[in-house]
Structure formats: structure tokens, C-alpha cells
C-alpha atoms as a PDB file:
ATOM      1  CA  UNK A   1     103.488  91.854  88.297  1.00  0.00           C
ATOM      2  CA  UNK A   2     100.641  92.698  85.830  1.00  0.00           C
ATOM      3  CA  UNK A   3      99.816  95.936  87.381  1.00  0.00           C
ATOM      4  CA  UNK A   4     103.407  96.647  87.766  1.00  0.00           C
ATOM      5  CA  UNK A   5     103.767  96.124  83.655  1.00  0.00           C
ATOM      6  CA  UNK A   6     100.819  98.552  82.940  1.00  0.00           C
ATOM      7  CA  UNK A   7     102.056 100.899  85.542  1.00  0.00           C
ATOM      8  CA  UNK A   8     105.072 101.115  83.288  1.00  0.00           C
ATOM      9  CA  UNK A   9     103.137 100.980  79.799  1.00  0.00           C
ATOM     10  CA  UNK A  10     101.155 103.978  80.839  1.00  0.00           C
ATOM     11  CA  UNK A  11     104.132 105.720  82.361  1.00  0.00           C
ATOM     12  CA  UNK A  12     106.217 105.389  79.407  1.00  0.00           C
ATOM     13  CA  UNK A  13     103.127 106.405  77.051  1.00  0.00           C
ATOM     14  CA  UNK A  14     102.380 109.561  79.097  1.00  0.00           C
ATOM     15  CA  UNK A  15     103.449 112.633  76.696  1.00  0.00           C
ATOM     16  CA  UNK A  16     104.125 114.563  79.400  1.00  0.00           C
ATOM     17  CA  UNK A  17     106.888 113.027  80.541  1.00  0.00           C
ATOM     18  CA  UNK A  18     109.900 114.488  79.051  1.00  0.00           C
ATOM     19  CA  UNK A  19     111.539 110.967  77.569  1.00  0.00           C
ATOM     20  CA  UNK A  20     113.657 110.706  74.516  1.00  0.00           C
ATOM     21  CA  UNK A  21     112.397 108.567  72.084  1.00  0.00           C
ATOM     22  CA  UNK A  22     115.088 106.100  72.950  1.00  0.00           C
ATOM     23  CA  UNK A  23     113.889 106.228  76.346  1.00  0.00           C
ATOM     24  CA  UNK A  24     110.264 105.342  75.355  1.00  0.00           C
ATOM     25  CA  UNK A  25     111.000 102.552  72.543  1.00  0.00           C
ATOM     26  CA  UNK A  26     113.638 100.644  75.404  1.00  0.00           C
ATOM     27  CA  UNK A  27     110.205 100.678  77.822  1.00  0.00           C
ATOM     28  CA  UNK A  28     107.956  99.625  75.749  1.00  0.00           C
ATOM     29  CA  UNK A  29     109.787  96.990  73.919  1.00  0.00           C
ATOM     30  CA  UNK A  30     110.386  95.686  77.131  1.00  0.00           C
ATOM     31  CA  UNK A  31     106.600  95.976  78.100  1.00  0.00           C
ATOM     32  CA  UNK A  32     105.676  94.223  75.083  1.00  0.00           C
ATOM     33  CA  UNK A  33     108.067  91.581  75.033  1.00  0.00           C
ATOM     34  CA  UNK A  34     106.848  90.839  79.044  1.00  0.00           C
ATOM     35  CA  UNK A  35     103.155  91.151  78.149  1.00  0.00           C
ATOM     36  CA  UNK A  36     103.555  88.569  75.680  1.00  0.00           C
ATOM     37  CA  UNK A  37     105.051  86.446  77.748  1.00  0.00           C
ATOM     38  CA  UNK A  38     102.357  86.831  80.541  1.00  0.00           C
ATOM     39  CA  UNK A  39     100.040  86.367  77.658  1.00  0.00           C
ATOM     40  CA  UNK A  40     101.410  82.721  77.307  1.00  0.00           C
ATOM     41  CA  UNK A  41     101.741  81.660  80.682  1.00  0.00           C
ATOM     42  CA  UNK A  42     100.477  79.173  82.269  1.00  0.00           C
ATOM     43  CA  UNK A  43      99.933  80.573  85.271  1.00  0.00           C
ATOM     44  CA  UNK A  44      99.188  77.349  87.741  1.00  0.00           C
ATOM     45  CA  UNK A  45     102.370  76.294  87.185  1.00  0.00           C
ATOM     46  CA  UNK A  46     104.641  79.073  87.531  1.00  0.00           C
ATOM     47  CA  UNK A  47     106.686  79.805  90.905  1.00  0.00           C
ATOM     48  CA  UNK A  48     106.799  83.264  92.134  1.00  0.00           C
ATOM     49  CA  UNK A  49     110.273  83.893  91.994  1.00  0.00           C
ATOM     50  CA  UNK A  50     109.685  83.855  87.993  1.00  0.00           C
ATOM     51  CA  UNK A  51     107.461  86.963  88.783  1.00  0.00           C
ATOM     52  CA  UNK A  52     110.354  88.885  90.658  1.00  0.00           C
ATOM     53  CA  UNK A  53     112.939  87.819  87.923  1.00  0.00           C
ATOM     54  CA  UNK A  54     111.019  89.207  85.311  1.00  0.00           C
ATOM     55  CA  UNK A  55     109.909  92.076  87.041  1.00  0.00           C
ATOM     56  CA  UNK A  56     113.488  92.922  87.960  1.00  0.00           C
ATOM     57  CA  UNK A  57     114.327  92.927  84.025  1.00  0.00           C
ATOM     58  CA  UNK A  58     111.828  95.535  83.455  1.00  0.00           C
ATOM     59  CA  UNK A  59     113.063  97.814  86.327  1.00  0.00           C
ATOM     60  CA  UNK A  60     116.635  97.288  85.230  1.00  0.00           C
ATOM     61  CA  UNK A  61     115.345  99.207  81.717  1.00  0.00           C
ATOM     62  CA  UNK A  62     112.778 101.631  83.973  1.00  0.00           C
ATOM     63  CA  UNK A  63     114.538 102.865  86.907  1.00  0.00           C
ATOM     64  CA  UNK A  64     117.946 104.197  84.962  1.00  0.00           C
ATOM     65  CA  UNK A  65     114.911 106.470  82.588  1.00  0.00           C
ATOM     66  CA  UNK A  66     113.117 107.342  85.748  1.00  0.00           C
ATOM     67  CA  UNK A  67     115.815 107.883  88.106  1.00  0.00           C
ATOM     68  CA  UNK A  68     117.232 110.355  85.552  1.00  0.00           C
ATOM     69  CA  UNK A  69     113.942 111.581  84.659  1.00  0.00           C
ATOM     70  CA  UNK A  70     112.907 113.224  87.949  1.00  0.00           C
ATOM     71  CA  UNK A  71     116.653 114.233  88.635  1.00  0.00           C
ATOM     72  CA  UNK A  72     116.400 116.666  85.452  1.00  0.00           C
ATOM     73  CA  UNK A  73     112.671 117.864  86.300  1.00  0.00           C
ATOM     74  CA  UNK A  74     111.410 120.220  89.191  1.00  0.00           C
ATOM     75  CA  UNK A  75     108.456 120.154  87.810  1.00  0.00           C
ATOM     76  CA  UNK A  76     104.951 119.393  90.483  1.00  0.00           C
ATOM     77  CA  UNK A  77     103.337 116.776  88.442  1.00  0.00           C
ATOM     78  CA  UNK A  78     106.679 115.154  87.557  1.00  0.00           C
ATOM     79  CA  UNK A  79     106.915 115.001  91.320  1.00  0.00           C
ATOM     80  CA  UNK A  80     103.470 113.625  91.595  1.00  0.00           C
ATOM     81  CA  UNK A  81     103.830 111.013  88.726  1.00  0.00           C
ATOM     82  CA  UNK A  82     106.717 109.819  90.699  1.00  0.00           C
ATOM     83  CA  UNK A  83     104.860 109.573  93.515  1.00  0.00           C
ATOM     84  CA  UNK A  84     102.384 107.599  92.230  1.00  0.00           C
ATOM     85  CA  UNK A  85     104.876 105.434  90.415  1.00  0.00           C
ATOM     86  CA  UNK A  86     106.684 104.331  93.669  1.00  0.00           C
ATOM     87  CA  UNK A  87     102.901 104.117  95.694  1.00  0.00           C
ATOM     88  CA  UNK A  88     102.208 101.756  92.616  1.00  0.00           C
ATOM     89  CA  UNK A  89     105.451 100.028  93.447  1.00  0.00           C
ATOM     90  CA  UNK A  90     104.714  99.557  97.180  1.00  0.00           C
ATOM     91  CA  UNK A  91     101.774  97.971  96.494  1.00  0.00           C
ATOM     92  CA  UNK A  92     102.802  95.441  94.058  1.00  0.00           C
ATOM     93  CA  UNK A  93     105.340  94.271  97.002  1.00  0.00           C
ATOM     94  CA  UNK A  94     102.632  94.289  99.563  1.00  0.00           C
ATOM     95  CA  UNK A  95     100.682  92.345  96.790  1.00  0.00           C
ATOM     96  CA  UNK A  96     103.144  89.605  96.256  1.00  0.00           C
ATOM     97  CA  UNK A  97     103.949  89.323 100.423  1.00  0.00           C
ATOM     98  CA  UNK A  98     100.167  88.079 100.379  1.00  0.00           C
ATOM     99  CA  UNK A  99     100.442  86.152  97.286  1.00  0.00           C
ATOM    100  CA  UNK A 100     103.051  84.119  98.714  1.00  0.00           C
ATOM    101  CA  UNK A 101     101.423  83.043 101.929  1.00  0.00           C
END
């Protein structure tokens, strides 16, 4: 989840994406409002399915931008970014597979 949430932070910070403002400010409000939260968490406590809910807030705000993002771009490192962004993705699953055996 935490990799995940700075996956997105540094995604939505990168200048050469091509996001509106709007675009930005909905991802990193989001980012904020979930690293505050993971801030004040008491981890030992918390089931994992709290992980995938929140996680599925934040790509309910970051997939729409993305989606449309690399739908409007042809550009190579847009492709790469995205890329990267769904390797990033397939890792945090693999991640929480393990974390829940």
C-alpha cells in the first residue's frame, strides 16, 4: 500500500506528465489525506482488507487521470511511465499475496 501511495505521489508530481492542475490537486489531496492516515495507524491491529479499501479509493481518483492520460499521449516516455506505473502495480499485488499468508 505504501509504495503504491508514493508510486502515485511521484507520478502525480512528475512535470512531465501532461495533467491539468485539477488533475494533480484531486491526486495529491488524495495522497495526502491517505498518508496521513497511514501516518496514524496502528498497524498491528489493522486487517488487510483495510489496505485494499483504501487503496481502491486512491485508484478510483488515479486510474480515470491515467487512463485518459496515456489515451491522449503517443509519446515514448509517457509509454514508459506507464509501464512502470502498472510494473509498480503488479508488484504491490504480488506484495500483499505474501503478506497475507
Amino acid at each position: 500500500f505504501e509504495n503504491y501511495l508514493y508510486t502515485v505521489k511521484n507520478t502525480s508530481n512528475d512535470t512531465n506528465l501532461k495533467l491539468s492542475n485539477n488533475e494533480r490537486d484531486l491526486m495529491n489531496h488524495k495522497v495526502n489525506e491517505l498518508e496521513e492516515w497511514f501516518k496514524n495507524l496502528d498497524t498491528t491491529d489493522i486487517a488487510p482488507t483495510i489496505y485494499i479499501s483504501k487503496k481502491k479509493e486512491l485508484e478510483q481518483i488515479v486510474h480515470p487521470i491515467m487512463t485518459k492520460l496515456y489515451q491522449n499521449n503517443e509519446n515514448d516516455h509517457q509509454s514508459q511511465i506507464q509501464q512502470n506505473y502498472h510494473q509498480n502495480d503488479q508488484i504491490h499485488q504480488i506484495q500483499y499475496k505474501i503478506y497475507q499468508k
